[in-house]
Protein backbone atom coordinates (compact mmCIF):
# COMPACT_ATOMS: atom_id res chain seq x y z
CA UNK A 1 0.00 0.00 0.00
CA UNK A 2 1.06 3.70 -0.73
CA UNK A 3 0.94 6.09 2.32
CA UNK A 4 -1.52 8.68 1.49
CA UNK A 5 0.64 11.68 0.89
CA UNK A 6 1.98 10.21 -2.10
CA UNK A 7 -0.82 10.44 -3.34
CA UNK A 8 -1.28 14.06 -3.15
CA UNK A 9 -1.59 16.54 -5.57
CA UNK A 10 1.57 19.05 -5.83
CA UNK A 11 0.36 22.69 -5.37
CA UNK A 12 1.29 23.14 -9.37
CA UNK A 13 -1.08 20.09 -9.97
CA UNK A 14 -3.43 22.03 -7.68
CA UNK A 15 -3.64 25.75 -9.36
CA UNK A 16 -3.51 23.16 -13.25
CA UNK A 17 -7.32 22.18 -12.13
CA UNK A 18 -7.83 25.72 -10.88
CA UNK A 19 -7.41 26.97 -14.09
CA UNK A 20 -9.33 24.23 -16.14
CA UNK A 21 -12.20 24.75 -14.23
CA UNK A 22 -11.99 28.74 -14.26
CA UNK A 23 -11.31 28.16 -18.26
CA UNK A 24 -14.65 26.25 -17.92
CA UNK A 25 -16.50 28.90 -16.46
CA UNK A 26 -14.82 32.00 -18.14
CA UNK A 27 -13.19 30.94 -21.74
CA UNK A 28 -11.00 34.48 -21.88
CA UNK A 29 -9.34 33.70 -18.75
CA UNK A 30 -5.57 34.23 -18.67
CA UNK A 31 -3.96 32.45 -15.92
CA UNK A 32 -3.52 33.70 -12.49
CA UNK A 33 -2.07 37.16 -11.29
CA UNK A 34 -0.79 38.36 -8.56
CA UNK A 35 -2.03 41.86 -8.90
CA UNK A 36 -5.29 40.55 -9.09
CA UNK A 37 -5.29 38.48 -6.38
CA UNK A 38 -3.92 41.13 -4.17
CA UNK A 39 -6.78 43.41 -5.35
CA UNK A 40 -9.38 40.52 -4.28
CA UNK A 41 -7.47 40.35 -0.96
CA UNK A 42 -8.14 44.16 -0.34
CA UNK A 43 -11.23 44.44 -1.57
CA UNK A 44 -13.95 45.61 0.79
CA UNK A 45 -17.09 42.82 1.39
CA UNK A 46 -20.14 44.16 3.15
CA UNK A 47 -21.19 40.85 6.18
CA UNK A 48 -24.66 41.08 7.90
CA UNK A 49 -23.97 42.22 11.60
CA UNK A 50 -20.01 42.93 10.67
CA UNK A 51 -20.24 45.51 8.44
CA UNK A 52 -17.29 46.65 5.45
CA UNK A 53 -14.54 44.11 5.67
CA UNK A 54 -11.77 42.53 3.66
CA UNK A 55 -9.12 39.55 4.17
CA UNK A 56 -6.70 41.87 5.86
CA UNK A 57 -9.24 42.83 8.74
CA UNK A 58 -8.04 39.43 9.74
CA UNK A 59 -4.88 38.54 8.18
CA UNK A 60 -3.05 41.99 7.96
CA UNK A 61 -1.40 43.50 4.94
CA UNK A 62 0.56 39.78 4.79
CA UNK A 63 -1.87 36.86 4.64
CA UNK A 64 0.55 34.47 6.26
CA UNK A 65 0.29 36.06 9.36
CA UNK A 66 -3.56 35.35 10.44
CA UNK A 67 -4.16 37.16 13.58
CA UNK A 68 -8.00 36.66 14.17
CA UNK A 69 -9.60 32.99 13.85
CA UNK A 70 -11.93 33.08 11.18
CA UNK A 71 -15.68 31.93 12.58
CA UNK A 72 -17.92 30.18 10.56
């Protein structure tokens, strides 16, 4: 028997079904970008009860450094 993390997928496996499946949904996509992620990551969402808030209410300016436990 294998051990189960050899059967992983590899995070480059990972964003190659990411972008099938955004392909799927939106032919003219273009790959990933940065940019535009970071603009996602600062964009302002409007929750009931919360109020005006985006990822770095949480996470700061650097998303690897998570400061708040995200409640679901």
């Amino acid at each position: 028997m294998c051990p189960a993390p050899l059967l992983a997928d590899t995070p480059d496996q990972i964003l190659e079904r990411y972008a099938e499946l955004a392909k799927q949904e939106d032919p003219a996509f273009a790959g990933f970008s940065a940019d535009h992620g970071h603009e996602l990551y600062l964009q302002k969402r409007v929750l009931p009860i919360v109020g005006a808030i985006n990822c770095d209410s949480c996470h700061m300016p650097d998303p690897r450094e998570e400061i708040i436990a995200h409640k679901t």
